[in-house]
PDB file of N, CA and C in Angstrom:
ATOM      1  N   UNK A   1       0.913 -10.941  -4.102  1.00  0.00           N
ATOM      2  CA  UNK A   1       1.330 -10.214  -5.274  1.00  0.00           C
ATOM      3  C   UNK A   1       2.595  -9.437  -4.937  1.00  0.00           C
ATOM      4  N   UNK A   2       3.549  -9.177  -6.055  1.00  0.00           N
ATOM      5  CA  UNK A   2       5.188  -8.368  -5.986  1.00  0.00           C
ATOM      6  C   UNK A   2       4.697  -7.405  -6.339  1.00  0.00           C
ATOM      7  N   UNK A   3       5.492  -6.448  -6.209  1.00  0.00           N
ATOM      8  CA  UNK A   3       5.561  -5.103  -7.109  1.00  0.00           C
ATOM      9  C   UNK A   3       6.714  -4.725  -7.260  1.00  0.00           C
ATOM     10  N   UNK A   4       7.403  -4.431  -8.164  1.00  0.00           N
ATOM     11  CA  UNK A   4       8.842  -4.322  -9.066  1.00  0.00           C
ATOM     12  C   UNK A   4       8.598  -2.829  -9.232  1.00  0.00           C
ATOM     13  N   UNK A   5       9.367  -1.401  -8.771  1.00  0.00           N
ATOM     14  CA  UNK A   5       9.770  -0.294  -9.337  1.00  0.00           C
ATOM     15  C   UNK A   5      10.733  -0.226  -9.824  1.00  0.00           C
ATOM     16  N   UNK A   6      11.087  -0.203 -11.418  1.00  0.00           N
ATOM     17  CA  UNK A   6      12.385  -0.269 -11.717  1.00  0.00           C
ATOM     18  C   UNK A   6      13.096   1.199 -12.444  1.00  0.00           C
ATOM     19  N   UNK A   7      12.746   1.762 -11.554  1.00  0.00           N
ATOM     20  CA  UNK A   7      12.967   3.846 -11.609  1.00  0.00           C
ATOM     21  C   UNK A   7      14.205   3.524 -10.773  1.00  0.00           C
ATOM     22  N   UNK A   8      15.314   3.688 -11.238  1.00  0.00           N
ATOM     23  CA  UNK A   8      16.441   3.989 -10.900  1.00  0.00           C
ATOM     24  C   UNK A   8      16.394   4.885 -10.113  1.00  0.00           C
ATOM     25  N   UNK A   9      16.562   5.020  -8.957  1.00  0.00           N
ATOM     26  CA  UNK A   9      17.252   5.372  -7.680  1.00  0.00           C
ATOM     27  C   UNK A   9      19.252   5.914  -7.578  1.00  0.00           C
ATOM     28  N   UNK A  10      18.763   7.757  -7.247  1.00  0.00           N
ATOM     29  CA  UNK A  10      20.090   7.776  -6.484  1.00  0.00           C
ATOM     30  C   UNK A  10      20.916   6.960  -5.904  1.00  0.00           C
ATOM     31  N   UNK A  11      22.320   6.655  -5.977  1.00  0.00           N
ATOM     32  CA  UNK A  11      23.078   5.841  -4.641  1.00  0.00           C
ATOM     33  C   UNK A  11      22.818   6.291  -3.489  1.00  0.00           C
ATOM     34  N   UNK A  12      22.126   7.640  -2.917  1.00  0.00           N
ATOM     35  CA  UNK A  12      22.454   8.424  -1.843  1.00  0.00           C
ATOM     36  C   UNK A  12      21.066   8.338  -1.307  1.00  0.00           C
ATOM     37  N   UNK A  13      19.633   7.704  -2.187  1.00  0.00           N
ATOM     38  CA  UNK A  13      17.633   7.937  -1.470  1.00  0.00           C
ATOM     39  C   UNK A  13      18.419   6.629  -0.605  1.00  0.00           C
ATOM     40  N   UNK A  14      17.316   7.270   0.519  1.00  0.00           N
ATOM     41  CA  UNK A  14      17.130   6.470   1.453  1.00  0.00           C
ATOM     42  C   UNK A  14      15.627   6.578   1.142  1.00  0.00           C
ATOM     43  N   UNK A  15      14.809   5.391   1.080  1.00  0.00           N
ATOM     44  CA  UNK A  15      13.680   4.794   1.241  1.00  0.00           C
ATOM     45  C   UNK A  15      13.170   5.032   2.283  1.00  0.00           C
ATOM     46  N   UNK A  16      11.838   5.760   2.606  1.00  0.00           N
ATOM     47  CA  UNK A  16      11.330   6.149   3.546  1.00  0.00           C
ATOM     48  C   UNK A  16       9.778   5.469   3.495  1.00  0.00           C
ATOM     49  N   UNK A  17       9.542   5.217   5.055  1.00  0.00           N
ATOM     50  CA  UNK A  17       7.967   4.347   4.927  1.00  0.00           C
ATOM     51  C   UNK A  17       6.786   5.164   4.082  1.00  0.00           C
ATOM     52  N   UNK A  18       6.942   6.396   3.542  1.00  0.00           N
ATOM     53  CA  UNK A  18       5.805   7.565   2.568  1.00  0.00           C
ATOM     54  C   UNK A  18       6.140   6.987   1.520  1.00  0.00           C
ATOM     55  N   UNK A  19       7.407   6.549   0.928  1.00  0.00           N
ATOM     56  CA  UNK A  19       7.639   6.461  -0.210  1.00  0.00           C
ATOM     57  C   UNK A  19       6.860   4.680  -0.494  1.00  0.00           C
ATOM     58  N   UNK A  20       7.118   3.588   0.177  1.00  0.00           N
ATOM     59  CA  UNK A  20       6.954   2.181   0.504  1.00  0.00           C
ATOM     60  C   UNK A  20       5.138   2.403   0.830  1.00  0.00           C
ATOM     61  N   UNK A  21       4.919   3.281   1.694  1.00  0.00           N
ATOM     62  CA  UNK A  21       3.280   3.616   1.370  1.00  0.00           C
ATOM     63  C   UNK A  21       2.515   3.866   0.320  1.00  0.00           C
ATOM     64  N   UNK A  22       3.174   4.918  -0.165  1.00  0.00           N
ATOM     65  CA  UNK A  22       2.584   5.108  -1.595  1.00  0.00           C
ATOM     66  C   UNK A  22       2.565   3.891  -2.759  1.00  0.00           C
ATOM     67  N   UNK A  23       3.674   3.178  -2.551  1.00  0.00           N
ATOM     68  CA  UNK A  23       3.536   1.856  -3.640  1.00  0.00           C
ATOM     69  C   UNK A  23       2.411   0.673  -2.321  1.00  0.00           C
ATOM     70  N   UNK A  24       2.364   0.935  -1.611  1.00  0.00           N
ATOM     71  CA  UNK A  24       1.662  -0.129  -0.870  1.00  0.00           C
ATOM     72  C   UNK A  24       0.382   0.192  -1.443  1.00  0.00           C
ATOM     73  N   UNK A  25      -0.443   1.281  -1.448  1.00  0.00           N
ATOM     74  CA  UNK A  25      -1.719   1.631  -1.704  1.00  0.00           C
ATOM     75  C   UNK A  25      -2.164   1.260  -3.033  1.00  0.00           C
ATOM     76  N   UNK A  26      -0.931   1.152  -4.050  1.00  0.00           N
ATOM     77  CA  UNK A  26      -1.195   0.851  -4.999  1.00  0.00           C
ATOM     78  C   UNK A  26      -1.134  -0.649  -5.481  1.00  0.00           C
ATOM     79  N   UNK A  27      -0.221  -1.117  -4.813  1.00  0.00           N
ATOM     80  CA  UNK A  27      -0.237  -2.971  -4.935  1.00  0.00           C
ATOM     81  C   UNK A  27      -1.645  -3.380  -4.314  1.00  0.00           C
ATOM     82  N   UNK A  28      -1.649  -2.547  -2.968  1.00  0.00           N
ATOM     83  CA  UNK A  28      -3.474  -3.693  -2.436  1.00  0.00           C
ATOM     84  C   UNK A  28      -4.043  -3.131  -3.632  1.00  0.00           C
ATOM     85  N   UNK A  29      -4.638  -2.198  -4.598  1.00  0.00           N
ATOM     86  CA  UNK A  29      -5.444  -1.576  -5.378  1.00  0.00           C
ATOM     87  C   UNK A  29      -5.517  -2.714  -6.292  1.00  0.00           C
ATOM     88  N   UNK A  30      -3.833  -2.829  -6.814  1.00  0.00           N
ATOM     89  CA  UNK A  30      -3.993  -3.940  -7.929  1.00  0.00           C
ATOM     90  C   UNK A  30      -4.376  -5.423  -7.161  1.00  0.00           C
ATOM     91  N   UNK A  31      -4.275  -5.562  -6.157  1.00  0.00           N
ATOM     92  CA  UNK A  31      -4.575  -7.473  -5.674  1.00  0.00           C
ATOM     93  C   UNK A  31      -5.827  -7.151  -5.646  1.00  0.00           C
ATOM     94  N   UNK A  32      -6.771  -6.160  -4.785  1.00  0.00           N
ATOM     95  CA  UNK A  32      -8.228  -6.054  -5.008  1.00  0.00           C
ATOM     96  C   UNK A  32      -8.756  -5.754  -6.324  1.00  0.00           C
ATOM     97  N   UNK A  33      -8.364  -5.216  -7.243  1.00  0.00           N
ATOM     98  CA  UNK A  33      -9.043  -4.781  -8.495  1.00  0.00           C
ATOM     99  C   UNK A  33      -9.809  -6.443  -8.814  1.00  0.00           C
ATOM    100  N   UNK A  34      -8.875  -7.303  -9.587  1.00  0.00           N
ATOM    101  CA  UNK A  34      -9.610  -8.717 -10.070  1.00  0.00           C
ATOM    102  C   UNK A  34     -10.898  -9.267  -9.049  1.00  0.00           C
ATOM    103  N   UNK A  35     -10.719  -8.673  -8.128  1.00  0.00           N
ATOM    104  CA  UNK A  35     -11.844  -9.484  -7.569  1.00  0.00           C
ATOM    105  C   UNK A  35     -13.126  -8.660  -7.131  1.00  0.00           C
ATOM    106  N   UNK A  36     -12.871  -7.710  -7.796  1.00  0.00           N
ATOM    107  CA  UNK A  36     -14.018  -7.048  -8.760  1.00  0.00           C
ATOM    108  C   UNK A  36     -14.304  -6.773 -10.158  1.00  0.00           C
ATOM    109  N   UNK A  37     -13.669  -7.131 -10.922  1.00  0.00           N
ATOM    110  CA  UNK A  37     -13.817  -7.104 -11.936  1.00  0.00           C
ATOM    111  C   UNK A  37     -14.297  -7.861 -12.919  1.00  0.00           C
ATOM    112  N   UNK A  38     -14.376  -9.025 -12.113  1.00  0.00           N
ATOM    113  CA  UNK A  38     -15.163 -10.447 -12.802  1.00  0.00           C
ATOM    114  C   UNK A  38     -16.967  -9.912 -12.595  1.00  0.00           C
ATOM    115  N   UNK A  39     -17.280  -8.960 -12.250  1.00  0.00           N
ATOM    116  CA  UNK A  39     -18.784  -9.238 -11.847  1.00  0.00           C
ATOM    117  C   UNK A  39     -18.984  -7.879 -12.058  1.00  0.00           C
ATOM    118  N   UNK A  40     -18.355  -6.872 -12.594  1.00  0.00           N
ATOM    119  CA  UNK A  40     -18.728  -5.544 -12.484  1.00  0.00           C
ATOM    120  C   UNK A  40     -18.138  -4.360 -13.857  1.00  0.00           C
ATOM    121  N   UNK A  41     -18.161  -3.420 -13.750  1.00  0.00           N
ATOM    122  CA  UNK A  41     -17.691  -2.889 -15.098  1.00  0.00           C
ATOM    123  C   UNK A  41     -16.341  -2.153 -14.398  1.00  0.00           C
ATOM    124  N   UNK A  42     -15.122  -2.150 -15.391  1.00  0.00           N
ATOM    125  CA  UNK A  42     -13.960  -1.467 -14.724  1.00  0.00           C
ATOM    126  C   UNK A  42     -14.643  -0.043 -13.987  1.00  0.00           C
ATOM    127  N   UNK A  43     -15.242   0.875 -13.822  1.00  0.00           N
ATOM    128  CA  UNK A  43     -14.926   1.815 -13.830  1.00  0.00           C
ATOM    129  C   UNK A  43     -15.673   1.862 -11.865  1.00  0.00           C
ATOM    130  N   UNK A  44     -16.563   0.798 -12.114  1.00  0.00           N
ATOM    131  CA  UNK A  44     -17.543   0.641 -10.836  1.00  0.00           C
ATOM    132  C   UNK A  44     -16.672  -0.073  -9.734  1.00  0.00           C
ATOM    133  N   UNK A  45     -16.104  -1.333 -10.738  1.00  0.00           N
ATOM    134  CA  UNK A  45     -14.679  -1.570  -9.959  1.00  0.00           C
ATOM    135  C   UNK A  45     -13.373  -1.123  -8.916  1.00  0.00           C
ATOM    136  N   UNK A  46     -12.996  -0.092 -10.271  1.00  0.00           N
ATOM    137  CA  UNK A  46     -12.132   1.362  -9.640  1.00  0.00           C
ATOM    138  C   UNK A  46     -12.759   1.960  -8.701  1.00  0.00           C
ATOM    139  N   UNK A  47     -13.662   2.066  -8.457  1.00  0.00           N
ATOM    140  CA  UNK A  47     -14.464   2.988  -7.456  1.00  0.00           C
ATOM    141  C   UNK A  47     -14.781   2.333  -6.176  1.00  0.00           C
ATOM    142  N   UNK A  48     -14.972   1.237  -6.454  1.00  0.00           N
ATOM    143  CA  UNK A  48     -15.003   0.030  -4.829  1.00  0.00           C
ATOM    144  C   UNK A  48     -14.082   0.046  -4.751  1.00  0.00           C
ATOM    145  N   UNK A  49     -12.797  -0.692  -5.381  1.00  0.00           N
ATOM    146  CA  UNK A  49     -11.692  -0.743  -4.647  1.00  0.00           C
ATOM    147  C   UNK A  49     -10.825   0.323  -4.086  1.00  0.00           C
ATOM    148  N   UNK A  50     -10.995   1.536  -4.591  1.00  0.00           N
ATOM    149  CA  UNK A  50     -10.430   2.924  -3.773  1.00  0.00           C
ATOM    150  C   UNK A  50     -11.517   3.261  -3.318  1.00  0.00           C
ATOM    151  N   UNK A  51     -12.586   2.838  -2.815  1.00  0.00           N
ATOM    152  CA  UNK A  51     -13.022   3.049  -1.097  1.00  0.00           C
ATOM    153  C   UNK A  51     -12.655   2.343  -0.117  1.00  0.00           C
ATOM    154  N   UNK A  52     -12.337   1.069  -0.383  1.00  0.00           N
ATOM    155  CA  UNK A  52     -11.901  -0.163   0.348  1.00  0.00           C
ATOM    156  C   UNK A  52     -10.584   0.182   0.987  1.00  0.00           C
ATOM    157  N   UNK A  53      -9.733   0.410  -0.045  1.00  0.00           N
ATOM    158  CA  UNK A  53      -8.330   1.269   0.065  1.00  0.00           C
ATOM    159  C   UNK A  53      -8.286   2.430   1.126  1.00  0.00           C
ATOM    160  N   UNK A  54      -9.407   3.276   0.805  1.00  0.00           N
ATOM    161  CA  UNK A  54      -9.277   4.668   1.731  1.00  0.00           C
ATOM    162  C   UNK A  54      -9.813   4.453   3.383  1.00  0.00           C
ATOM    163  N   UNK A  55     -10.788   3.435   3.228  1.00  0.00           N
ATOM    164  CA  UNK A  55     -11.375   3.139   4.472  1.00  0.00           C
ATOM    165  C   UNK A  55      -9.684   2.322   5.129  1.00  0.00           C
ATOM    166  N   UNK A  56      -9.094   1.703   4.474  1.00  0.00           N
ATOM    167  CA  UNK A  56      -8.075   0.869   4.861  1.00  0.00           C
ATOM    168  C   UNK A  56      -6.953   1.616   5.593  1.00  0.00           C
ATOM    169  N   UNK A  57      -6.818   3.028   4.544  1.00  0.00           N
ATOM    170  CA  UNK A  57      -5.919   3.775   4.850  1.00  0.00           C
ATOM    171  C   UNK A  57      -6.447   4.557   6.162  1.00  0.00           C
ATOM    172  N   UNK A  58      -7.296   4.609   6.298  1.00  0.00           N
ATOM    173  CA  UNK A  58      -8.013   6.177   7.508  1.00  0.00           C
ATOM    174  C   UNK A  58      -7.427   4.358   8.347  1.00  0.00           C
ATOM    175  N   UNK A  59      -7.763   3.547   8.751  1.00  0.00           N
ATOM    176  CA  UNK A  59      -7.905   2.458   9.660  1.00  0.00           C
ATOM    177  C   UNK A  59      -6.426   2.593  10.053  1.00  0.00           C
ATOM    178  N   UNK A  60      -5.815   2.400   9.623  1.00  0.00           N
ATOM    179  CA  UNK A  60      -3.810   2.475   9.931  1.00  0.00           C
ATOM    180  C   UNK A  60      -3.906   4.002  10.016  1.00  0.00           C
ATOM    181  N   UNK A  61      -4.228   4.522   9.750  1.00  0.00           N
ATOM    182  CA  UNK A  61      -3.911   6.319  10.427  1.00  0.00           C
ATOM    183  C   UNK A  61      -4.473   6.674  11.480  1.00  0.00           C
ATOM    184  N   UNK A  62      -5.553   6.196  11.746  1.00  0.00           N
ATOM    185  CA  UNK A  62      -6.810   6.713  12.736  1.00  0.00           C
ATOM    186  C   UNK A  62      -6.880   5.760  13.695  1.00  0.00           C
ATOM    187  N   UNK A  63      -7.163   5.011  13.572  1.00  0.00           N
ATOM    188  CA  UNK A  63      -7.505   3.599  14.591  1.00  0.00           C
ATOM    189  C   UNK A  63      -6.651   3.077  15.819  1.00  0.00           C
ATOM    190  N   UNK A  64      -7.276   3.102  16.415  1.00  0.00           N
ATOM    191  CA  UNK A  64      -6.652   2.390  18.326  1.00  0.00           C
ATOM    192  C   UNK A  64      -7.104   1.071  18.251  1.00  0.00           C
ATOM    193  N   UNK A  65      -6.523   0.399  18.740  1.00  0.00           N
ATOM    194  CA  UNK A  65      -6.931  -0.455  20.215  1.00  0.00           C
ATOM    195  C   UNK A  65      -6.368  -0.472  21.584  1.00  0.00           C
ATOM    196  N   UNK A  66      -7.679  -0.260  22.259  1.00  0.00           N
ATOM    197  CA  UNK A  66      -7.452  -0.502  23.928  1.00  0.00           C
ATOM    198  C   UNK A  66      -7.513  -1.562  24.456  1.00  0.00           C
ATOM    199  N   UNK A  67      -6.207  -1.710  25.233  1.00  0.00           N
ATOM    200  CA  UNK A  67      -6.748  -3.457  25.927  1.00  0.00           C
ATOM    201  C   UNK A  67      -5.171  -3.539  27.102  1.00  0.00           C
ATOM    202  N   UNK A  68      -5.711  -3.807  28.137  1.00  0.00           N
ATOM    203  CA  UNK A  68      -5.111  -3.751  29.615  1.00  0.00           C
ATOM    204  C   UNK A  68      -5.036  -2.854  29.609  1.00  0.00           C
ATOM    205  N   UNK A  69      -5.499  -1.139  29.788  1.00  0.00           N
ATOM    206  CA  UNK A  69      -4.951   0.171  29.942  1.00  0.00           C
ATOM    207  C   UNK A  69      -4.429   0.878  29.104  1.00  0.00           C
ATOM    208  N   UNK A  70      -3.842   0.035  28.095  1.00  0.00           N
ATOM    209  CA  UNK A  70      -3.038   0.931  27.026  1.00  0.00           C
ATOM    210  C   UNK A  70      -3.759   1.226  25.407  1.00  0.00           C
ATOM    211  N   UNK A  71      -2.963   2.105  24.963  1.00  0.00           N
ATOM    212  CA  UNK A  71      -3.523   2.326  23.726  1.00  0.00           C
ATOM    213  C   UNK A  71      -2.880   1.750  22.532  1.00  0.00           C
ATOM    214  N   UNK A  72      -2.956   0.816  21.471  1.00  0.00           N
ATOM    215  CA  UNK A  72      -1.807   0.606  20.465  1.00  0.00           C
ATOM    216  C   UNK A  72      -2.132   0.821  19.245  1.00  0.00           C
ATOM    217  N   UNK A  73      -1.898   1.632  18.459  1.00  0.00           N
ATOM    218  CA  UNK A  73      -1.701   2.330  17.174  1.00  0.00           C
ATOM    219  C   UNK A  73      -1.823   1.403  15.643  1.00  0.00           C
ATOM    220  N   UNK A  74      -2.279   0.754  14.700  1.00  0.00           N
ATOM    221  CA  UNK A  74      -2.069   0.181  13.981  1.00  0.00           C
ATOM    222  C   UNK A  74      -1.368   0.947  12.918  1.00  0.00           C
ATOM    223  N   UNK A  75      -0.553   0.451  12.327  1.00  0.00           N
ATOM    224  CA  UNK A  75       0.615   1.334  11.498  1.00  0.00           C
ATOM    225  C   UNK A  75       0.912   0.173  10.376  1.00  0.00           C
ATOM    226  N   UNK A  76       1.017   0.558   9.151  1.00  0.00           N
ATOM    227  CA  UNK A  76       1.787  -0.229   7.949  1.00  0.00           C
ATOM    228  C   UNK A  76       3.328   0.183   8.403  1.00  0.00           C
ATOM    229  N   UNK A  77       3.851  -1.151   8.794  1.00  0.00           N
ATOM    230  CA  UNK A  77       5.247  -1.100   9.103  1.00  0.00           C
ATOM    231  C   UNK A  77       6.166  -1.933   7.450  1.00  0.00           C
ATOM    232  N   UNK A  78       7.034  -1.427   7.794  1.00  0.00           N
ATOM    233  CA  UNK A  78       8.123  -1.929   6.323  1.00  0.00           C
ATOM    234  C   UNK A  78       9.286  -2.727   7.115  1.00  0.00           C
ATOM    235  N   UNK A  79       9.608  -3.740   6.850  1.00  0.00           N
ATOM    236  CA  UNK A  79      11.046  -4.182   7.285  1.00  0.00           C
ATOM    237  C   UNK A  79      11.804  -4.117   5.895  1.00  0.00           C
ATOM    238  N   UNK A  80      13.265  -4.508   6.100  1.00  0.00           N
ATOM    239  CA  UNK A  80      14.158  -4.567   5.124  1.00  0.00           C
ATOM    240  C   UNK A  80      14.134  -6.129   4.936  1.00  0.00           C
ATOM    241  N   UNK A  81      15.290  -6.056   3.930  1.00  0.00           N
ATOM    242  CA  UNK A  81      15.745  -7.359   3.985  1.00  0.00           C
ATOM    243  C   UNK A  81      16.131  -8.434   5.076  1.00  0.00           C
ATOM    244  N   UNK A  82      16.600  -7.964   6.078  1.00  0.00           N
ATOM    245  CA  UNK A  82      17.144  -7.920   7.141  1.00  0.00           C
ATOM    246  C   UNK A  82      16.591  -8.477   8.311  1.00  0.00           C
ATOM    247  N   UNK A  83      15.012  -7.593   7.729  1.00  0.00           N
ATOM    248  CA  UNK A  83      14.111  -7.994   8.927  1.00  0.00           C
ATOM    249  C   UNK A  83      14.285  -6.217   9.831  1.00  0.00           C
ATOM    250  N   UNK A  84      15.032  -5.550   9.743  1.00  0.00           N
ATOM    251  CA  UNK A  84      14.896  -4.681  10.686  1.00  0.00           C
ATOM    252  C   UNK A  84      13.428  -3.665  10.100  1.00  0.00           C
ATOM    253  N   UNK A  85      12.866  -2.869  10.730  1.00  0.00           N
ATOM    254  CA  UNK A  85      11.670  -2.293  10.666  1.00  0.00           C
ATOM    255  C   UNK A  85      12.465  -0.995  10.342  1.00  0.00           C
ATOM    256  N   UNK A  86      11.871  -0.364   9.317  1.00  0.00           N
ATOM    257  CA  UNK A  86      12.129   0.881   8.897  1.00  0.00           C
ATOM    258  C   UNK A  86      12.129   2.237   9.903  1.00  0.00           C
ATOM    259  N   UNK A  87      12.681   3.226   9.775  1.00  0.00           N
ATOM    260  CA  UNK A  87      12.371   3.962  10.772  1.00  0.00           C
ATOM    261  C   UNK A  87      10.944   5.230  10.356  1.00  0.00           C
ATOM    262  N   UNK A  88      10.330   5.405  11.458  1.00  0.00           N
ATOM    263  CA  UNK A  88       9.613   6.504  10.980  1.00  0.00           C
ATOM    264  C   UNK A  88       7.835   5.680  10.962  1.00  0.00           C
ATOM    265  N   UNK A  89       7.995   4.576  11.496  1.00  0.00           N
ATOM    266  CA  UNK A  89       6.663   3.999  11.206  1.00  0.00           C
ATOM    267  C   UNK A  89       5.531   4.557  12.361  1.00  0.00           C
ATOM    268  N   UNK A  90       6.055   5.305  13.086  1.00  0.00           N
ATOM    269  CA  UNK A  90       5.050   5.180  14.773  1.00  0.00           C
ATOM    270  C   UNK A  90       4.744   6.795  13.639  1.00  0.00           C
ATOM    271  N   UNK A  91       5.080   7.764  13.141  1.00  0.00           N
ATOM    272  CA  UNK A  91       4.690   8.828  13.042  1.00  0.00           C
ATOM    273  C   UNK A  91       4.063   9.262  11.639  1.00  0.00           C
ATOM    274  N   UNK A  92       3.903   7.964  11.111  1.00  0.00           N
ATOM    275  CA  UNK A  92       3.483   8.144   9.227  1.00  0.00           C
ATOM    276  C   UNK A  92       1.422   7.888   9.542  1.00  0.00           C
ATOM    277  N   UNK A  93       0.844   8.886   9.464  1.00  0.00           N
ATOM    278  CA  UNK A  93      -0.481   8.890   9.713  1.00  0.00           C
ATOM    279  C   UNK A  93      -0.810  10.074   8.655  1.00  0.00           C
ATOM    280  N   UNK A  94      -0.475   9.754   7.485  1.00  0.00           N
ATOM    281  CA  UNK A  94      -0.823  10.100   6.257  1.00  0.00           C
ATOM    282  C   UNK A  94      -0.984   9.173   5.494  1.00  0.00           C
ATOM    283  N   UNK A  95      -1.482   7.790   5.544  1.00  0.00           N
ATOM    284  CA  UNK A  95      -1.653   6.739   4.426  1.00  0.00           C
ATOM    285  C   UNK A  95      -2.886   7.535   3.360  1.00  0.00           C
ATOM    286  N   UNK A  96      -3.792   7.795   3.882  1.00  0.00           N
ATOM    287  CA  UNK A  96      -5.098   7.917   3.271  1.00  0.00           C
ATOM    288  C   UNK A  96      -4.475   9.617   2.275  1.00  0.00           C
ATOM    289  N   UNK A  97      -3.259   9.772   2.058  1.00  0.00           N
ATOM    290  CA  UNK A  97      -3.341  10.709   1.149  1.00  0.00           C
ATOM    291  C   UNK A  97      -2.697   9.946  -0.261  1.00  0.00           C
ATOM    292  N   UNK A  98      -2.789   9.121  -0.004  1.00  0.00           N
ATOM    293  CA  UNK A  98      -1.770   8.444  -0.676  1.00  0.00           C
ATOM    294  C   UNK A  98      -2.569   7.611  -1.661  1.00  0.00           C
ATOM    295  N   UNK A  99      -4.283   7.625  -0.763  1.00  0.00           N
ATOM    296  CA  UNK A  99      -5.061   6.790  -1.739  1.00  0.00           C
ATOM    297  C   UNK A  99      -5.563   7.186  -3.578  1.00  0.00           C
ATOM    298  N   UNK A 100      -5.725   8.589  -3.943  1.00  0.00           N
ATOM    299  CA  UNK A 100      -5.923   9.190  -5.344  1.00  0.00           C
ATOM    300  C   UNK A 100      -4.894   8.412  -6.338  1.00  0.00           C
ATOM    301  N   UNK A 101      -5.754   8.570  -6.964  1.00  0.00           N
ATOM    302  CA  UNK A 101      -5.274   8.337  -8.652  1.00  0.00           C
ATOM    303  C   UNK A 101      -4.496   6.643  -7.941  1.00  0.00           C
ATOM    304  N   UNK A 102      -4.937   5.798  -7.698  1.00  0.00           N
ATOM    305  CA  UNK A 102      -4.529   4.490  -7.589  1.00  0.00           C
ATOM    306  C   UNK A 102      -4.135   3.885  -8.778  1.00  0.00           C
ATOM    307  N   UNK A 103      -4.909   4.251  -9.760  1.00  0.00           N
ATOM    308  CA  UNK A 103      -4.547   3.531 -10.926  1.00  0.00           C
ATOM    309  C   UNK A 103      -4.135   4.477 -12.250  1.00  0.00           C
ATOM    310  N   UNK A 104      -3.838   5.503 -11.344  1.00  0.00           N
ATOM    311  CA  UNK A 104      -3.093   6.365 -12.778  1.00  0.00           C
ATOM    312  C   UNK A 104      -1.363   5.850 -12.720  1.00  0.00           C
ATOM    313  N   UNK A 105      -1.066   5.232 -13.345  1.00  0.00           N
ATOM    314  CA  UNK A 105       0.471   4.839 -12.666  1.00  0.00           C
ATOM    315  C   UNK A 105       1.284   5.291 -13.913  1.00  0.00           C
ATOM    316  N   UNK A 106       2.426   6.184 -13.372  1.00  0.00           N
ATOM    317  CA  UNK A 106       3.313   6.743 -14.316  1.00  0.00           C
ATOM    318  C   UNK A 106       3.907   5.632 -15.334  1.00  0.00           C
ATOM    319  N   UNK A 107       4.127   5.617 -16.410  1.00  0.00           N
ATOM    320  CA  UNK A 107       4.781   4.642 -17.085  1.00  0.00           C
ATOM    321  C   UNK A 107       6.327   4.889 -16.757  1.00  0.00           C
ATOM    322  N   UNK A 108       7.008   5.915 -16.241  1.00  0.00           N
ATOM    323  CA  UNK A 108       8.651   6.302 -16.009  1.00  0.00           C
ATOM    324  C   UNK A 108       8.724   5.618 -15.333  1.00  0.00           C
ATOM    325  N   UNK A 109       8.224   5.467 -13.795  1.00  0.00           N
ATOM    326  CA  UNK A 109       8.288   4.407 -12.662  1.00  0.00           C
ATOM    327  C   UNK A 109       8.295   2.940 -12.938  1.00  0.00           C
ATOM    328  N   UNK A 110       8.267   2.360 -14.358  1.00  0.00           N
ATOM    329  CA  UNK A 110       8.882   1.231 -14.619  1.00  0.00           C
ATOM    330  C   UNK A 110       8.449  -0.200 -13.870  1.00  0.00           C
ATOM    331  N   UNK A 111       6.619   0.232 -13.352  1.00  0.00           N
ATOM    332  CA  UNK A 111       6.167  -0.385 -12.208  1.00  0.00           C
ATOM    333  C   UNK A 111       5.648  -1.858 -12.767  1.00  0.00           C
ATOM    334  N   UNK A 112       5.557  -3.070 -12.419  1.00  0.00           N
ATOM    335  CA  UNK A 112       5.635  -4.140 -12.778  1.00  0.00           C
ATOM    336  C   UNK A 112       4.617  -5.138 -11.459  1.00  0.00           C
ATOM    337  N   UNK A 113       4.127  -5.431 -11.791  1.00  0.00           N
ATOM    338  CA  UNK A 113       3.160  -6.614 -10.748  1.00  0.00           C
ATOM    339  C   UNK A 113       3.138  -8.300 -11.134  1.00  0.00           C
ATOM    340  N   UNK A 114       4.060  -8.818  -9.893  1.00  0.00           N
ATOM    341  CA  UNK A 114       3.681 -10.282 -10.386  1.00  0.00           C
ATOM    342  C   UNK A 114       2.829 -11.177  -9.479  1.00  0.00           C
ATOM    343  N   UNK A 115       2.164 -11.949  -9.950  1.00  0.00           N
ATOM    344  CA  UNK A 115       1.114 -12.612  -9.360  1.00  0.00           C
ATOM    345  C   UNK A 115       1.995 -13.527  -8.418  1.00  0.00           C
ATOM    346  N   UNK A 116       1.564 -14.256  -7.245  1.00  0.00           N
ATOM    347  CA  UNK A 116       2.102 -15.270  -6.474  1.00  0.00           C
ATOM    348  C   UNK A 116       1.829 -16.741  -7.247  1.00  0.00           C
ATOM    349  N   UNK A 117       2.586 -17.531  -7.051  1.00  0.00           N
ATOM    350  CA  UNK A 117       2.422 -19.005  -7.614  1.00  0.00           C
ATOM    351  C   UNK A 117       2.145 -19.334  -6.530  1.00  0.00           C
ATOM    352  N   UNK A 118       0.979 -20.707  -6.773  1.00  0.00           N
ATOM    353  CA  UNK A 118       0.071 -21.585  -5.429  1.00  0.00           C
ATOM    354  C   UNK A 118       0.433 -22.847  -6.306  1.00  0.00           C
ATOM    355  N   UNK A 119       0.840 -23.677  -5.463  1.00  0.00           N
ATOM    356  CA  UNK A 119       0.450 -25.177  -5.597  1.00  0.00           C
ATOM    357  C   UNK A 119      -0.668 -25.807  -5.789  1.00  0.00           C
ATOM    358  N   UNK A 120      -1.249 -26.481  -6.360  1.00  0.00           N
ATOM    359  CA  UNK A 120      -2.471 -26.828  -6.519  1.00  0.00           C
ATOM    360  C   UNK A 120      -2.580 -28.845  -6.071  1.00  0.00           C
TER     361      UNK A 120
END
């Protein structure tokens, strides 16, 4: 799934991985929502999928793995176009604030979701 913000932006924001987080929490919200929603009532829905979300988020904030001696951090990293990795990703261990109001989405933010096309 895409997600399109079409909130006009300063020439001068620099895009920061909080800002790319906060729309991240909300795109997995929308790819998980449908696949609860076929079997459940929206509201029971909303409520699984922002636990799923928050458990997701504490997991990239909180979570190690150890293996040969060392410790390595799991982090939602952002690249650019480019491919280069955003800066600021080793120290963003605030995802899980980011999880509320998932589906209250401003209508100004101009936010847009498109599904992926599959070959069949």
């Amino acid at each position: 799934m895409k997600m399109k913000i079409g909130t006009e932006l300063p020439s001068d924001y620099v895009v920061s991985h909080a800002d790319l987080t906060d729309a991240a929490t909300t795109l997995i919200a929308q790819t998980l929502l449908p696949l609860f929603a076929e079997s459940m009532t929206e509201e029971v829905s909303r409520a699984n999928v922002e636990g799923i979300v928050t458990e997701l988020a504490y997991l990239f904030d909180e979570g190690a793995i150890e293996i040969g001696g060392k410790t390595y951090l799991p982090r939602l990293a952002f690249v650019d176009e480019a491919g280069a990795t955003l800066p600021g990703v080793a120290e963003l261990t605030t995802m899980h604030e980011f999880v509320e109001d998932l589906f209250d989405i401003d209508p100004a933010a101009q936010i847009t979701f498109e599904e992926p096309e599959f070959d069949e």
